[in-house]
Protein backbone atom coordinates (compact mmCIF):
# COMPACT_ATOMS: atom_id res chain seq x y z
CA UNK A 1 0.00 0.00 0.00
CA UNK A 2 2.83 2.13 1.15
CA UNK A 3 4.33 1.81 -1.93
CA UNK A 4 1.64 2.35 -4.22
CA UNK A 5 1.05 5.88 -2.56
CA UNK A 6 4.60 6.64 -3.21
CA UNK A 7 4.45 5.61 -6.81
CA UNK A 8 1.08 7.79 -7.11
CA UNK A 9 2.33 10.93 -5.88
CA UNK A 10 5.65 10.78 -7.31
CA UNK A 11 3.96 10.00 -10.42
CA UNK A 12 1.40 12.83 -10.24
CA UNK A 13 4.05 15.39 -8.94
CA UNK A 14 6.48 14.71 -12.29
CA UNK A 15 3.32 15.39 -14.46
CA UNK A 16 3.38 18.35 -12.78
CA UNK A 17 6.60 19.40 -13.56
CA UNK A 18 9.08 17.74 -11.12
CA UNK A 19 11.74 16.95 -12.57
CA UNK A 20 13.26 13.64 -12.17
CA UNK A 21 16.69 14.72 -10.97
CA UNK A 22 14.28 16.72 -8.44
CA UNK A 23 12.57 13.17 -7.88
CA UNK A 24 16.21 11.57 -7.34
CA UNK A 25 17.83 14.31 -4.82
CA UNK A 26 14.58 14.48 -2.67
CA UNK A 27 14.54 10.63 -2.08
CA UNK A 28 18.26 10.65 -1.31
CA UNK A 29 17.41 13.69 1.04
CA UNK A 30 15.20 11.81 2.79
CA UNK A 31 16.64 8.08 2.84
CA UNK A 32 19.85 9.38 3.34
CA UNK A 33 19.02 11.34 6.44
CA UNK A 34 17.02 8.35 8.14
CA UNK A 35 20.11 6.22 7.20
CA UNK A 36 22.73 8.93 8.65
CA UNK A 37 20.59 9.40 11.58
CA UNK A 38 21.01 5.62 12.61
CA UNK A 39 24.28 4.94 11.44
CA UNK A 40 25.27 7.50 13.85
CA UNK A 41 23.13 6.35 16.96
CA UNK A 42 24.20 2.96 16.41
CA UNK A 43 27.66 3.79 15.85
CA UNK A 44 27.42 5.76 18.90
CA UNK A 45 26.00 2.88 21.06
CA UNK A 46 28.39 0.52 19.94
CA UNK A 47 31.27 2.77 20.56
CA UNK A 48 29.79 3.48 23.65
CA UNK A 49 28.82 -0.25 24.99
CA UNK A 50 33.00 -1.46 24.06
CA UNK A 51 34.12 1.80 26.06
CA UNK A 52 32.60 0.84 28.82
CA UNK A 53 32.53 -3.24 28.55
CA UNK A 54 36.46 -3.70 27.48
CA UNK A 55 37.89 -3.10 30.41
CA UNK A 56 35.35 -5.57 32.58
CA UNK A 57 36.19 -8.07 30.12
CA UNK A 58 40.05 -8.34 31.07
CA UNK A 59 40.95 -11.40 32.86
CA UNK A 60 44.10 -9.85 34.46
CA UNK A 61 43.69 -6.00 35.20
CA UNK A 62 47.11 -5.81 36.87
CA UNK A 63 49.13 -6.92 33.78
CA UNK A 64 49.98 -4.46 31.26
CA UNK A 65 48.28 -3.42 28.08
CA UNK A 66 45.88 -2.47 29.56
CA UNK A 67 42.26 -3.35 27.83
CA UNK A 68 40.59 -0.12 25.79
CA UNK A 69 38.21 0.06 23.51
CA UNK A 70 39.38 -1.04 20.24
CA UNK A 71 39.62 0.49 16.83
CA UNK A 72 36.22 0.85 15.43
CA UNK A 73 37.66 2.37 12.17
CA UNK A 74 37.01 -0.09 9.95
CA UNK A 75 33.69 -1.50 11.00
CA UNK A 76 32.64 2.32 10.83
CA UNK A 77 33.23 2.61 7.68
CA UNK A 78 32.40 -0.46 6.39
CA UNK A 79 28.65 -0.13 7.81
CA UNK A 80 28.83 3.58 6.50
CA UNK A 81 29.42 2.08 2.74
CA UNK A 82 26.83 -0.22 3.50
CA UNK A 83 24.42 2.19 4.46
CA UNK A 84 25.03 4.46 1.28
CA UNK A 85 25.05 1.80 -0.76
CA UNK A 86 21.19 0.19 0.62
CA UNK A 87 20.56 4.26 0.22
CA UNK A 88 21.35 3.91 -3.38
CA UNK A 89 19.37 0.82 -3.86
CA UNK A 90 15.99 2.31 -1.91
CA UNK A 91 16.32 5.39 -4.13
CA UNK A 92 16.83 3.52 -7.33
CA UNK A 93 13.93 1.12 -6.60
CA UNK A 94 12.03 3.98 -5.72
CA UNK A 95 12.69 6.22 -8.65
CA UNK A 96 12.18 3.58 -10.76
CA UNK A 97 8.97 2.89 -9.41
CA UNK A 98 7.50 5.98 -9.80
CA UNK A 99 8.67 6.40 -13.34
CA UNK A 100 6.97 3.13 -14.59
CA UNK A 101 3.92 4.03 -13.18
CA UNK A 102 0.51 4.41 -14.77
CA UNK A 103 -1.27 6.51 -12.95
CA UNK A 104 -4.43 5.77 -14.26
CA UNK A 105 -3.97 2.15 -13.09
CA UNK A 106 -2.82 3.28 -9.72
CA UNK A 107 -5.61 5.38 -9.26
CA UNK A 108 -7.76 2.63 -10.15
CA UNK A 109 -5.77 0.41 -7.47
């Protein structure tokens, strides 16, 4: 249902006169900030949770290195390409779907 309302109006608003690289930029605008927004809070969290957790986790406190959080680097940026890349995907699928809509049939629905 969801996504038939989303091919509708995208496909009534580019008879209008959106244009599609209008279309495109306000789906990644919107999809991209959801996706930002919880890459960060999780990324946060995690971050957050090893911080605090490493240290309880060392068998032998007394012996040196001591345990610290370890470097999230890679798994940042790793989920980060992820994320842009299912960002990509959403706003393809979406795009796509609204261009390849009838809206006569959607009205009909």
């Amino acid at each position: 249902m969801r996504r038939r309302q989303n091919a509708l109006a995208g496909a009534l608003a580019t008879r209008m006169g959106l244009r599609p690289r209008t279309l495109v930029s306000s789906h990644l605008l919107e999809l991209g900030s959801l996706a930002g927004i919880s890459v960060l809070a999780g990324s946060t969290a995690g971050w957050a949770c090893t911080a605090v957790s490493a240290p309880m986790f060392d068998p032998s406190p007394w012996l040196r290195p001591l345990a610290a959080a370890p470097d999230l680097v890679g798994l940042l940026s790793t989920t980060l390409a992820t994320a842009v890349a299912v960002v990509a995907l959403v706003c393809w699928s979406a795009v796509r779907s609204v261009t390849a809509a009838r809206v006569g049939e959607l009205i009909r629905g």
